[in-house]
PDB file of N, CA and C in Angstrom:
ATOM      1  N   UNK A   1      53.740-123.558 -80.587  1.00  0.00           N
ATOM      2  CA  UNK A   1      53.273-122.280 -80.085  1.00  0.00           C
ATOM      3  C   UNK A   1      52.061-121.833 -80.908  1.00  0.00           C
ATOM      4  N   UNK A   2      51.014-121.398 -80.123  1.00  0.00           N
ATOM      5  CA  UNK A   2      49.879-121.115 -80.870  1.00  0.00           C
ATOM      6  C   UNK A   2      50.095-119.566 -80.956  1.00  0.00           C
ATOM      7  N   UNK A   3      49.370-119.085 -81.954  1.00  0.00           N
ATOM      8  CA  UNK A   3      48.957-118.100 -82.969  1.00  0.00           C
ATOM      9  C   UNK A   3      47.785-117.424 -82.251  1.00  0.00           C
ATOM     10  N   UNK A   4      47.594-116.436 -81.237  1.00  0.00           N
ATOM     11  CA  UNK A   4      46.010-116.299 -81.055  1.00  0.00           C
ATOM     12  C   UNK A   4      45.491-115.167 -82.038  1.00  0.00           C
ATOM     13  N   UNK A   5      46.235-114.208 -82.884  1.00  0.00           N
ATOM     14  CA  UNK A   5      45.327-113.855 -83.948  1.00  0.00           C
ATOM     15  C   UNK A   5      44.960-114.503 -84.817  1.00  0.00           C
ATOM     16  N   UNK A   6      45.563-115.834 -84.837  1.00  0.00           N
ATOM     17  CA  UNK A   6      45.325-116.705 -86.140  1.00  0.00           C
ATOM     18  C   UNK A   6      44.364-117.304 -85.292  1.00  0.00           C
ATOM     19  N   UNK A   7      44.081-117.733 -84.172  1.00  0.00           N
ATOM     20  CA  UNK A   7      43.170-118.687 -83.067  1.00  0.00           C
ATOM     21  C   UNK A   7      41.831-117.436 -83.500  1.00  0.00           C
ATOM     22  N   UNK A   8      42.171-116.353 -82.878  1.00  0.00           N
ATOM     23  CA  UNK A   8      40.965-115.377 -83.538  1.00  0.00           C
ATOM     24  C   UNK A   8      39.591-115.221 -84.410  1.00  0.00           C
ATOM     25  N   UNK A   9      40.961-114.957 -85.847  1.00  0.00           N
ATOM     26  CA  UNK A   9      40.347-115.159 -86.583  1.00  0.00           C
ATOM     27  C   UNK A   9      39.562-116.423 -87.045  1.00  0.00           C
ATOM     28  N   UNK A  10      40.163-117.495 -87.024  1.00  0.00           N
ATOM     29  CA  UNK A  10      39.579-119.109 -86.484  1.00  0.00           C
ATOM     30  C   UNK A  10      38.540-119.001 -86.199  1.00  0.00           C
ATOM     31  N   UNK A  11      37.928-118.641 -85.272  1.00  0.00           N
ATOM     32  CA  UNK A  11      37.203-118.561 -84.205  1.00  0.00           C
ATOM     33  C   UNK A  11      35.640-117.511 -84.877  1.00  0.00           C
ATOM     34  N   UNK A  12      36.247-116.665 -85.978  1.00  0.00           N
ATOM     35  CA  UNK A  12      35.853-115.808 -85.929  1.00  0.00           C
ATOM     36  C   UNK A  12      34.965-116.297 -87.231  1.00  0.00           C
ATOM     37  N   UNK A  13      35.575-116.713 -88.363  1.00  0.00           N
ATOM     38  CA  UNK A  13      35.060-117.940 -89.802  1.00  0.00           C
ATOM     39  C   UNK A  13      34.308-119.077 -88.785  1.00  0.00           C
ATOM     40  N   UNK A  14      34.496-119.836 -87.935  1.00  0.00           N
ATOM     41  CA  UNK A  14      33.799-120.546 -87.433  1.00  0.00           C
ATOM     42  C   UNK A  14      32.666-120.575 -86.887  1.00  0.00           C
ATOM     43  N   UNK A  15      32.340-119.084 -86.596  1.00  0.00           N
ATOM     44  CA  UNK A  15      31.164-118.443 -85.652  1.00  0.00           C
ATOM     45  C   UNK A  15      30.243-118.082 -87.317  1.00  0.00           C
ATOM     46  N   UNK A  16      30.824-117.650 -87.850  1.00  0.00           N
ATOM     47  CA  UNK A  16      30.064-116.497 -89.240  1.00  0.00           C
ATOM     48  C   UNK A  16      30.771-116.970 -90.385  1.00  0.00           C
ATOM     49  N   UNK A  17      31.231-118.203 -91.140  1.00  0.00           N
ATOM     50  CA  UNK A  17      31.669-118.581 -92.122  1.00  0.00           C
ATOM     51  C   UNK A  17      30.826-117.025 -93.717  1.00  0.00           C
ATOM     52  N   UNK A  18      30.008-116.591 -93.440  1.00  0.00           N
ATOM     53  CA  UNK A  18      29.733-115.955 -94.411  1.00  0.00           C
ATOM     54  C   UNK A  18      30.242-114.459 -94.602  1.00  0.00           C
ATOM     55  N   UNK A  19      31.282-114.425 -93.873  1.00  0.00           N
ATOM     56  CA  UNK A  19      31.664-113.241 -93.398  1.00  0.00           C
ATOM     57  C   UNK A  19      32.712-112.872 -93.758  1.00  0.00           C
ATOM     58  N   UNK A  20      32.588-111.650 -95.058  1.00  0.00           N
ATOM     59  CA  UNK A  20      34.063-111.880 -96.058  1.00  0.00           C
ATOM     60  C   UNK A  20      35.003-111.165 -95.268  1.00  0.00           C
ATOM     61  N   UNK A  21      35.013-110.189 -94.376  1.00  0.00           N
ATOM     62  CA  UNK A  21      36.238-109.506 -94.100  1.00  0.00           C
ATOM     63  C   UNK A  21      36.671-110.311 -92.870  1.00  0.00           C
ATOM     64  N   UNK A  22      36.166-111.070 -91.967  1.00  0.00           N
ATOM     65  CA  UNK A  22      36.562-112.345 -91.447  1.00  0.00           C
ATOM     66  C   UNK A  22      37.556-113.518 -92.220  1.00  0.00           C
ATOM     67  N   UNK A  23      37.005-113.974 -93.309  1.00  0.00           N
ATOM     68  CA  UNK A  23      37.972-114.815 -94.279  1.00  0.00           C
ATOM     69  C   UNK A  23      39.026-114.184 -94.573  1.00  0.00           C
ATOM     70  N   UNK A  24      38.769-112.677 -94.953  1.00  0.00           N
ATOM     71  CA  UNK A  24      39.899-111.819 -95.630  1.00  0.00           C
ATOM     72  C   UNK A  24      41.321-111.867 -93.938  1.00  0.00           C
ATOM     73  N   UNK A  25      40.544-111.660 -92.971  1.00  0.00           N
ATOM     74  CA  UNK A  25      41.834-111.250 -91.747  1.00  0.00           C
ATOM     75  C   UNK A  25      42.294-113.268 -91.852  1.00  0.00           C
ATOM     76  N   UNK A  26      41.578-114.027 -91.482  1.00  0.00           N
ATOM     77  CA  UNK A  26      41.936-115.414 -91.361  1.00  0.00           C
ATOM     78  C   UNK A  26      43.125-115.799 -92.768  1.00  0.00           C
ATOM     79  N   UNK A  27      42.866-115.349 -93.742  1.00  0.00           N
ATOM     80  CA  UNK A  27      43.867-115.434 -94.613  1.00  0.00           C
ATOM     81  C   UNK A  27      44.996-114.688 -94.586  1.00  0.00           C
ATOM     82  N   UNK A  28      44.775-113.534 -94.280  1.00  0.00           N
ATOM     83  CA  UNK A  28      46.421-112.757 -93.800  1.00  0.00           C
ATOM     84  C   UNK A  28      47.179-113.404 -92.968  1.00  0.00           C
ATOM     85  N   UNK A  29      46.548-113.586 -91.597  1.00  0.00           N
ATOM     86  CA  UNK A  29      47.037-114.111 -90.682  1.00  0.00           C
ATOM     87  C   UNK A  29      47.590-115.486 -91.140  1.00  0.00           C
ATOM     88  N   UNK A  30      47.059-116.304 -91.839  1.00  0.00           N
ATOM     89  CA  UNK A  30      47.337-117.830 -92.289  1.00  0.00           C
ATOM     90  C   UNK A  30      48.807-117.294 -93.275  1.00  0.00           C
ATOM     91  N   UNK A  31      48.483-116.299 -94.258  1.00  0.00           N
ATOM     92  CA  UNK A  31      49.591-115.871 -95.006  1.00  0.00           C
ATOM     93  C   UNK A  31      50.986-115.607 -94.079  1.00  0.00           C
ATOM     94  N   UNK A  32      50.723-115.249 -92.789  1.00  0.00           N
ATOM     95  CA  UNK A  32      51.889-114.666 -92.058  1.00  0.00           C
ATOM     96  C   UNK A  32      52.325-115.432 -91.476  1.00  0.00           C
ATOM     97  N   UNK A  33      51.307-116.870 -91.207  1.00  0.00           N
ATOM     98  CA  UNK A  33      51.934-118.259 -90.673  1.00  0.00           C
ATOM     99  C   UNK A  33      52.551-119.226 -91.299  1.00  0.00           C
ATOM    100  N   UNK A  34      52.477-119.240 -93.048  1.00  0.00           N
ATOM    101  CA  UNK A  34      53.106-119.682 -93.863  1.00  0.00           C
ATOM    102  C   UNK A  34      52.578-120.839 -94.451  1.00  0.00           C
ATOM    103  N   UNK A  35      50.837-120.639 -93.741  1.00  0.00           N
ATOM    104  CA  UNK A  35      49.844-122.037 -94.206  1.00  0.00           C
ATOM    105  C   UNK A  35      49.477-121.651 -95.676  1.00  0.00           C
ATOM    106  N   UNK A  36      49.858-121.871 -96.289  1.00  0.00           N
ATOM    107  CA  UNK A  36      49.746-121.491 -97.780  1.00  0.00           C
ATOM    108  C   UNK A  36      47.766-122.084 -97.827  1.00  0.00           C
ATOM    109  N   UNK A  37      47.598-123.217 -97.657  1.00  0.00           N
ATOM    110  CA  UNK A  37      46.647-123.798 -98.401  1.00  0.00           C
ATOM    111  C   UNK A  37      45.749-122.952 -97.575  1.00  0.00           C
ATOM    112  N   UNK A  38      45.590-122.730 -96.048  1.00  0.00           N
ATOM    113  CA  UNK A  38      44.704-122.265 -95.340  1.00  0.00           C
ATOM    114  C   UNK A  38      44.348-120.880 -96.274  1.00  0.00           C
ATOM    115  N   UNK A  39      44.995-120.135 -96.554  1.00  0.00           N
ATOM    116  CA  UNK A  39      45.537-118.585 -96.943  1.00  0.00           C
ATOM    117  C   UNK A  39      44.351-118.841 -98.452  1.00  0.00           C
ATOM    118  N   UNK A  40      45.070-119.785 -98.970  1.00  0.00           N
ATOM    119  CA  UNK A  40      44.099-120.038-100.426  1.00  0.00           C
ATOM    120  C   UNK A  40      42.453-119.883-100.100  1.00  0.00           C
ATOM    121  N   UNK A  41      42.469-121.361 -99.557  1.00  0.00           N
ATOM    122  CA  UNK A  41      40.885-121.463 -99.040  1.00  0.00           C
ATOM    123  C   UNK A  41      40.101-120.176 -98.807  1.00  0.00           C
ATOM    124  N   UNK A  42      40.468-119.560 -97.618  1.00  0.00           N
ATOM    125  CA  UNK A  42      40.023-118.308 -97.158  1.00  0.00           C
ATOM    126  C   UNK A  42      39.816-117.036 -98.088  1.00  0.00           C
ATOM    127  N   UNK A  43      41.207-116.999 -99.002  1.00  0.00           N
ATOM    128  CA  UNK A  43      40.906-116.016 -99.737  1.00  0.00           C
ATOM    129  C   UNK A  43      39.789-115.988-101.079  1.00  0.00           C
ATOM    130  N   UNK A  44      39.727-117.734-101.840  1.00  0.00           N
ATOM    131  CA  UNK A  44      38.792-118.253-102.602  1.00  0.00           C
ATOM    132  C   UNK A  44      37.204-117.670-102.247  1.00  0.00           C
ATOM    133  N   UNK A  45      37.167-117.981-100.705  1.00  0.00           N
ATOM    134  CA  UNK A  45      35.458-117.598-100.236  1.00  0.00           C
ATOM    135  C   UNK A  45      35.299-116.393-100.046  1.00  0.00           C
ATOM    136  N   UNK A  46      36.801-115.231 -99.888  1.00  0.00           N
ATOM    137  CA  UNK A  46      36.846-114.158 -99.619  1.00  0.00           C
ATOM    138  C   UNK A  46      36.322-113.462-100.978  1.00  0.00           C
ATOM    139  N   UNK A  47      36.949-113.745-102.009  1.00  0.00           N
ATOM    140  CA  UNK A  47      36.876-113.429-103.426  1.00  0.00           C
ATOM    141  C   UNK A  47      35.673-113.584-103.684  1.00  0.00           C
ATOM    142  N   UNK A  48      35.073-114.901-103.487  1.00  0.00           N
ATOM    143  CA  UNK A  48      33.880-115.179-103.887  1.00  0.00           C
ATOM    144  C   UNK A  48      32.096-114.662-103.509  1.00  0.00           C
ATOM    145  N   UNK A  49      32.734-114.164-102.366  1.00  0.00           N
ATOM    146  CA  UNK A  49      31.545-112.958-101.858  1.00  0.00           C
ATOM    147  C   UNK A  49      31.936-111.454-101.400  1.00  0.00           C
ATOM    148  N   UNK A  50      32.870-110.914-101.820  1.00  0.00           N
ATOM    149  CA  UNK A  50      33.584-109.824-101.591  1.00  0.00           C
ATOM    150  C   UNK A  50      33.954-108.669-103.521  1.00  0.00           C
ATOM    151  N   UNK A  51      33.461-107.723-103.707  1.00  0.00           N
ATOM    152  CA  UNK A  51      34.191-106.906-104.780  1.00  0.00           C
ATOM    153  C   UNK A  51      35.695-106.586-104.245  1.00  0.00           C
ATOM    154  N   UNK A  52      36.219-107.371-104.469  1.00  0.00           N
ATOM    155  CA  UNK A  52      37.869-107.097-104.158  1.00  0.00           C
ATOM    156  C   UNK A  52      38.108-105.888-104.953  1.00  0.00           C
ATOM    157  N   UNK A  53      38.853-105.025-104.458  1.00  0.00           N
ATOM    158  CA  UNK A  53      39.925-103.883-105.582  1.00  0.00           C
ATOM    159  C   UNK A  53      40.970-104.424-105.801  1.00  0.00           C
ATOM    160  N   UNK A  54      41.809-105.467-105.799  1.00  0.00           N
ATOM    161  CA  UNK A  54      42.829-106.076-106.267  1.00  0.00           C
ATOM    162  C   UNK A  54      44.099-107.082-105.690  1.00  0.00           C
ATOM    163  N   UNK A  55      43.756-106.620-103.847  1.00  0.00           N
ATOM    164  CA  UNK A  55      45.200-106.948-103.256  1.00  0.00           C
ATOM    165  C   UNK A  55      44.720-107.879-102.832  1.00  0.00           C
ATOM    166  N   UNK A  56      43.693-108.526-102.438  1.00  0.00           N
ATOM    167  CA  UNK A  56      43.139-110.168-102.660  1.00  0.00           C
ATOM    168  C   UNK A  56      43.686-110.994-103.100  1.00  0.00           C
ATOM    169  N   UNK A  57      43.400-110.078-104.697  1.00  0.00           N
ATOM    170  CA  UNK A  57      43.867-111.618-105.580  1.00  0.00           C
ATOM    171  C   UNK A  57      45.443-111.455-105.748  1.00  0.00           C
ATOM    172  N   UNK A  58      46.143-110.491-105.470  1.00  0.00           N
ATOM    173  CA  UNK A  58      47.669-110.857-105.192  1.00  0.00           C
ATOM    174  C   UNK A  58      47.891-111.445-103.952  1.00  0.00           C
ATOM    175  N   UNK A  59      46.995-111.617-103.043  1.00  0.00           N
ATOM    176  CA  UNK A  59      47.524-112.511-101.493  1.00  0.00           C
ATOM    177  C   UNK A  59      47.372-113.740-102.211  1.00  0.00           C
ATOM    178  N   UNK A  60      45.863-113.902-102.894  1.00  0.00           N
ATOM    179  CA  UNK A  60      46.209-115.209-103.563  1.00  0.00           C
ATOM    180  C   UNK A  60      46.832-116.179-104.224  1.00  0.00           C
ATOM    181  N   UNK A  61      47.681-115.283-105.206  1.00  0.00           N
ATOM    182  CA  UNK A  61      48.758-115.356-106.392  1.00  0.00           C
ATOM    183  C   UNK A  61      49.889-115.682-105.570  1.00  0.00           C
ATOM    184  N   UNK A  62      50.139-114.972-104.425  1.00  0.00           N
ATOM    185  CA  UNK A  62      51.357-115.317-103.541  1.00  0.00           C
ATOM    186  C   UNK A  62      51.284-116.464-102.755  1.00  0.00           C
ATOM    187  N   UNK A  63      50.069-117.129-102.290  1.00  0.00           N
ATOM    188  CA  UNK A  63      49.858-118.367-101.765  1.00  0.00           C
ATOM    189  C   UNK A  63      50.201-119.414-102.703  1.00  0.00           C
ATOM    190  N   UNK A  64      49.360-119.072-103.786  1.00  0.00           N
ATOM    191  CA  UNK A  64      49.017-120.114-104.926  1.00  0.00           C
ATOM    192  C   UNK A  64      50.489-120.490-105.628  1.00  0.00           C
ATOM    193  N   UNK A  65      51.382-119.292-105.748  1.00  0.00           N
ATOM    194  CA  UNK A  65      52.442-119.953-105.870  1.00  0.00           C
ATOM    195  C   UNK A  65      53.670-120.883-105.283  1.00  0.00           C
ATOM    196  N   UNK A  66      53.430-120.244-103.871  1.00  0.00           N
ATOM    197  CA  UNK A  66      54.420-120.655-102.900  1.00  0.00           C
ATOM    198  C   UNK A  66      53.771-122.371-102.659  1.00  0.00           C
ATOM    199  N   UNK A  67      52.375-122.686-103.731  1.00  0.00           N
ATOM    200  CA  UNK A  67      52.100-123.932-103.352  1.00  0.00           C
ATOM    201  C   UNK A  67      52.435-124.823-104.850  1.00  0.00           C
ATOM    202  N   UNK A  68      53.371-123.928-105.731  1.00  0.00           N
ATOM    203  CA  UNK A  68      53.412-124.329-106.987  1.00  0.00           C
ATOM    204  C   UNK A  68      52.305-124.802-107.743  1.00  0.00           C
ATOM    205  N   UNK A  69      51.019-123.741-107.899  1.00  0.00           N
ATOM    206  CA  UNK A  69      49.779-123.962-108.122  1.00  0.00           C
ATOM    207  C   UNK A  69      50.348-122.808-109.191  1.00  0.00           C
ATOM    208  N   UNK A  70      50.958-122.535-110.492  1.00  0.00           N
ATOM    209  CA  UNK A  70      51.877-121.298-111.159  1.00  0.00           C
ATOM    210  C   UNK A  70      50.576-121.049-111.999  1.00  0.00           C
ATOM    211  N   UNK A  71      50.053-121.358-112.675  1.00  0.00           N
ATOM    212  CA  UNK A  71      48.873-121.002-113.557  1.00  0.00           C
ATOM    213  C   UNK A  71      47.789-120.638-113.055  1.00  0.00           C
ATOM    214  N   UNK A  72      47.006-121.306-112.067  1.00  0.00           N
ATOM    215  CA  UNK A  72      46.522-120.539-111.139  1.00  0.00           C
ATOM    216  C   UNK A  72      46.963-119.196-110.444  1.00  0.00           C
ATOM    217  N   UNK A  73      48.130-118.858-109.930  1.00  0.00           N
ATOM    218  CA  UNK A  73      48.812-117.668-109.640  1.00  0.00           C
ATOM    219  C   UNK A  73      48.504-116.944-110.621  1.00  0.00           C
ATOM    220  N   UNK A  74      48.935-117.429-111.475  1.00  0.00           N
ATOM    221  CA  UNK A  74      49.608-116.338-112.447  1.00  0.00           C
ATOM    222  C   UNK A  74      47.613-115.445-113.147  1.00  0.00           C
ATOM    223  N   UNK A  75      46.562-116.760-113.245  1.00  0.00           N
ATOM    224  CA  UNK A  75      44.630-115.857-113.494  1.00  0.00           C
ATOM    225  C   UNK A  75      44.705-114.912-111.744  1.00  0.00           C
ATOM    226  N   UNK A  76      45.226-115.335-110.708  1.00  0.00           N
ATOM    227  CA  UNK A  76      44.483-114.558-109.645  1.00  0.00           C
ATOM    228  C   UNK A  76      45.303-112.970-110.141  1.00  0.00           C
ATOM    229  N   UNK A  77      46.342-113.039-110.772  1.00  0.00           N
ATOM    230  CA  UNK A  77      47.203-111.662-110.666  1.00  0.00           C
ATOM    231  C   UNK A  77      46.337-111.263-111.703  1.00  0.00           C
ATOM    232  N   UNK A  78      45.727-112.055-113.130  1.00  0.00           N
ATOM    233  CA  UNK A  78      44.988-111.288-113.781  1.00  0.00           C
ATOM    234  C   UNK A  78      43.645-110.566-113.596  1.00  0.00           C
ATOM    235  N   UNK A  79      42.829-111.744-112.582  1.00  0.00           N
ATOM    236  CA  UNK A  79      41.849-111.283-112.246  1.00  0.00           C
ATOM    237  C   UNK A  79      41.852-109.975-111.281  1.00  0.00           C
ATOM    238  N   UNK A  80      43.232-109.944-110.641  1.00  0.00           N
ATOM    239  CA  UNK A  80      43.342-108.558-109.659  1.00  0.00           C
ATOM    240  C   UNK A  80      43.723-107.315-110.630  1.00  0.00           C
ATOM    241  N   UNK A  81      44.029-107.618-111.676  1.00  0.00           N
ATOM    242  CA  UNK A  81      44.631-106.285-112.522  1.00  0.00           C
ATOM    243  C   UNK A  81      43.691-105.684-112.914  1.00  0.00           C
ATOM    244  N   UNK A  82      42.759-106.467-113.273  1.00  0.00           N
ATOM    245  CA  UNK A  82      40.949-106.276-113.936  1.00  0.00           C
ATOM    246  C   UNK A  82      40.588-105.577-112.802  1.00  0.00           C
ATOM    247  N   UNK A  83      40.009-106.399-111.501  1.00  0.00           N
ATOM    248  CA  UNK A  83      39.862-105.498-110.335  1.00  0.00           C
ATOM    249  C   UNK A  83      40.501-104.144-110.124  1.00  0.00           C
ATOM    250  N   UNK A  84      41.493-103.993-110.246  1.00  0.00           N
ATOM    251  CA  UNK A  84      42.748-102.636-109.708  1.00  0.00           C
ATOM    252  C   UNK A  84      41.990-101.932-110.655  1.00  0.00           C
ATOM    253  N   UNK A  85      41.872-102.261-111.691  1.00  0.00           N
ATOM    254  CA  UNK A  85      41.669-100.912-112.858  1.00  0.00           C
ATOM    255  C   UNK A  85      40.155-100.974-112.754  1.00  0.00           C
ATOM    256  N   UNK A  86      39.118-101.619-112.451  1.00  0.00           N
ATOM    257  CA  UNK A  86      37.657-101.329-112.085  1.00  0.00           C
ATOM    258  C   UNK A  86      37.379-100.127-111.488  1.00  0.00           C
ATOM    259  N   UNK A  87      38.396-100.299-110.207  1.00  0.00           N
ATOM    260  CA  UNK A  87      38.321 -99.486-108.889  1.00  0.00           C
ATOM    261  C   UNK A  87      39.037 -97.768-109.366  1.00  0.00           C
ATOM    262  N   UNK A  88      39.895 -97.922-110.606  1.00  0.00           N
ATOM    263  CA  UNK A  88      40.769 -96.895-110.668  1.00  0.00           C
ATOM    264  C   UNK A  88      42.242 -97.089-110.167  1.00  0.00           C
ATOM    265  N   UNK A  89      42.750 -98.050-109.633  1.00  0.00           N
ATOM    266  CA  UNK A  89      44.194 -98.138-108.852  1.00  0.00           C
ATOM    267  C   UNK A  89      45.072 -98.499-109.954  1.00  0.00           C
ATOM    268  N   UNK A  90      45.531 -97.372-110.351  1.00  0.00           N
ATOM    269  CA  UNK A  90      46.343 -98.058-111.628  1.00  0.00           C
ATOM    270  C   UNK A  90      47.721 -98.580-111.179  1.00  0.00           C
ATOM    271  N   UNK A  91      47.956 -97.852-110.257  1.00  0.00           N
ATOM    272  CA  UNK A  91      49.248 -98.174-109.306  1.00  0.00           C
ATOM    273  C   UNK A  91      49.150 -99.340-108.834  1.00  0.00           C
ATOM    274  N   UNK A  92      48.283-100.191-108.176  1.00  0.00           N
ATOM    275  CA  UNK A  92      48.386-101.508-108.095  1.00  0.00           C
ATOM    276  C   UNK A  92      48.072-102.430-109.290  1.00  0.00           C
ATOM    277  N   UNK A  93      47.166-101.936-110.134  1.00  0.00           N
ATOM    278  CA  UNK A  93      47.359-102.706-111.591  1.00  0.00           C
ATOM    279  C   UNK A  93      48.649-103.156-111.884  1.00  0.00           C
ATOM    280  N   UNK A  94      49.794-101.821-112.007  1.00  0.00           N
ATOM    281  CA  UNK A  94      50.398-102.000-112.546  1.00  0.00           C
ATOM    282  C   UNK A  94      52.010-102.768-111.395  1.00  0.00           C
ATOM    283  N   UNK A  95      51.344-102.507-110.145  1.00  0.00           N
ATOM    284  CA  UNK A  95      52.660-103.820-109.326  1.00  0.00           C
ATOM    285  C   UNK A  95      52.261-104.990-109.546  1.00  0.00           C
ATOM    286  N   UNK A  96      50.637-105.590-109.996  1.00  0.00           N
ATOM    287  CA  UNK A  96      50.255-106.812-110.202  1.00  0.00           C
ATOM    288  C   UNK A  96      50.918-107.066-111.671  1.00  0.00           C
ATOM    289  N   UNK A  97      50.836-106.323-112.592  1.00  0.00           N
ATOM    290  CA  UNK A  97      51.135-106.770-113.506  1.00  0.00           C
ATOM    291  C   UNK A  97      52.947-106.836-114.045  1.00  0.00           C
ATOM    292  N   UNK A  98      53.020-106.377-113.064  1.00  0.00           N
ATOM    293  CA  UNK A  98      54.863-106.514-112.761  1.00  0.00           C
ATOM    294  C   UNK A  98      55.122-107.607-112.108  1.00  0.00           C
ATOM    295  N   UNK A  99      54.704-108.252-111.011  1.00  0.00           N
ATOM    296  CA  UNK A  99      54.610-109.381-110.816  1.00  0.00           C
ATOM    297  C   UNK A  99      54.384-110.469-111.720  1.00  0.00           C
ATOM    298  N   UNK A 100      53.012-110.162-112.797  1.00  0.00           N
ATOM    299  CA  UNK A 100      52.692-111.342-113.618  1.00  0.00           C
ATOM    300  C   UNK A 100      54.184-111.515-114.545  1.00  0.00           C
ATOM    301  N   UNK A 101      54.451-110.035-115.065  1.00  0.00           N
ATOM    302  CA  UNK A 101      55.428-110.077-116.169  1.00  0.00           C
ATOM    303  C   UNK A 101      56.694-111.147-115.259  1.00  0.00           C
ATOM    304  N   UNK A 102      57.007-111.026-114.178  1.00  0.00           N
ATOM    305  CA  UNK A 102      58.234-111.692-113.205  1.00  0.00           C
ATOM    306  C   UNK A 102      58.052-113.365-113.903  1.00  0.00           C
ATOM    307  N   UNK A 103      56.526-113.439-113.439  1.00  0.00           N
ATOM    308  CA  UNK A 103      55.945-115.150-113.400  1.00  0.00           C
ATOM    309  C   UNK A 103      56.216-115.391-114.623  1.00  0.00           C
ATOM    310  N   UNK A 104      55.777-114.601-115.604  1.00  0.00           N
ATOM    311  CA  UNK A 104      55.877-115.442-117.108  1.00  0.00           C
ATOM    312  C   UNK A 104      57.508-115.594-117.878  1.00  0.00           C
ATOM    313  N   UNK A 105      58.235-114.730-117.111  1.00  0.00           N
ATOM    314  CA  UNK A 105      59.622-115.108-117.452  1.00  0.00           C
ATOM    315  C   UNK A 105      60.258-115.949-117.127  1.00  0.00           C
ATOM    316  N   UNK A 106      60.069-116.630-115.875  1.00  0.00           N
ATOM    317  CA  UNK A 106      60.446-117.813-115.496  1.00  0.00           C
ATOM    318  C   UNK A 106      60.014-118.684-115.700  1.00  0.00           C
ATOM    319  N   UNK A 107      58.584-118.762-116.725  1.00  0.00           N
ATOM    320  CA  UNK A 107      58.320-120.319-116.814  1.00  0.00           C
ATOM    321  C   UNK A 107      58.979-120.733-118.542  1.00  0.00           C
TER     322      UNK A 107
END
C-alpha cells in the first residue's frame, strides 16, 4: 500500500532537492513510515541548510537510534540542546536533554 503523503513529499525533494522544509515534511512522513534511513538522509540535508530550533535534531536522534547508529543519536540530541537554547526553548532543551540523560544510562 502506497503512502501518498509520503509519494508527495517524494515528489516534492525530487522537483526542488534544495528545499529544506520539503526535506523536513519528507522526513516526518518517512519517520511515520518507519524508514528510519530515509528519515536520516532527509533530515541530514534538512539540518544542513536549515537554522533548526531543536526538534530536527531529536527526529534525528530518534531515527539514528532506532538504526542503532547510538553515538550519533546521542551528538544530534546535543547538537539540538545547543539549538533549543540559541532560540530560547529551554523547555525543549531540557526534554532533549532528558532523553540524552535516558541514552547514556543504558549504554
Amino acid at each position: 500500500m502506497t503512502n501518498p503523503r509520503l509519494e508527495s513529499f517524494r515528489a516534492m525533494v525530487a522537483s526542488n532537492p534544495g528545499n529544506p522544509l520539503a526535506r523536513f515534511g519528507l522526513a516526518n512522513e518517512a519517520l511515520k513510515a518507519e524508514l528510519w534511513s530515509e528519515a536520516v538522509d532527509n533530515l541530514q540535508a534538512y539540518l544542513a541548510s536549515y537554522d533548526d530550533e531543536g526538534n530536527g535534531y531529536g527526529r534525528l536522534a530518534q531515527s539514528l537510534e532506532r538504526m542503532g547508529r547510538i553515538e550519533e543519536a546521542r551528538q544530534a540530541l546535543r547538537d539540538g540542546i545547543a539549538a533549543a537554547y540559541r532560540f530560547g526553548h529551554t523547555g525543549l532543551a531540557n526534554e532533549l536533554s532528558a532523553r540524552l540523560d535516558e541514552m547514556e544510562e543504558i549504554a
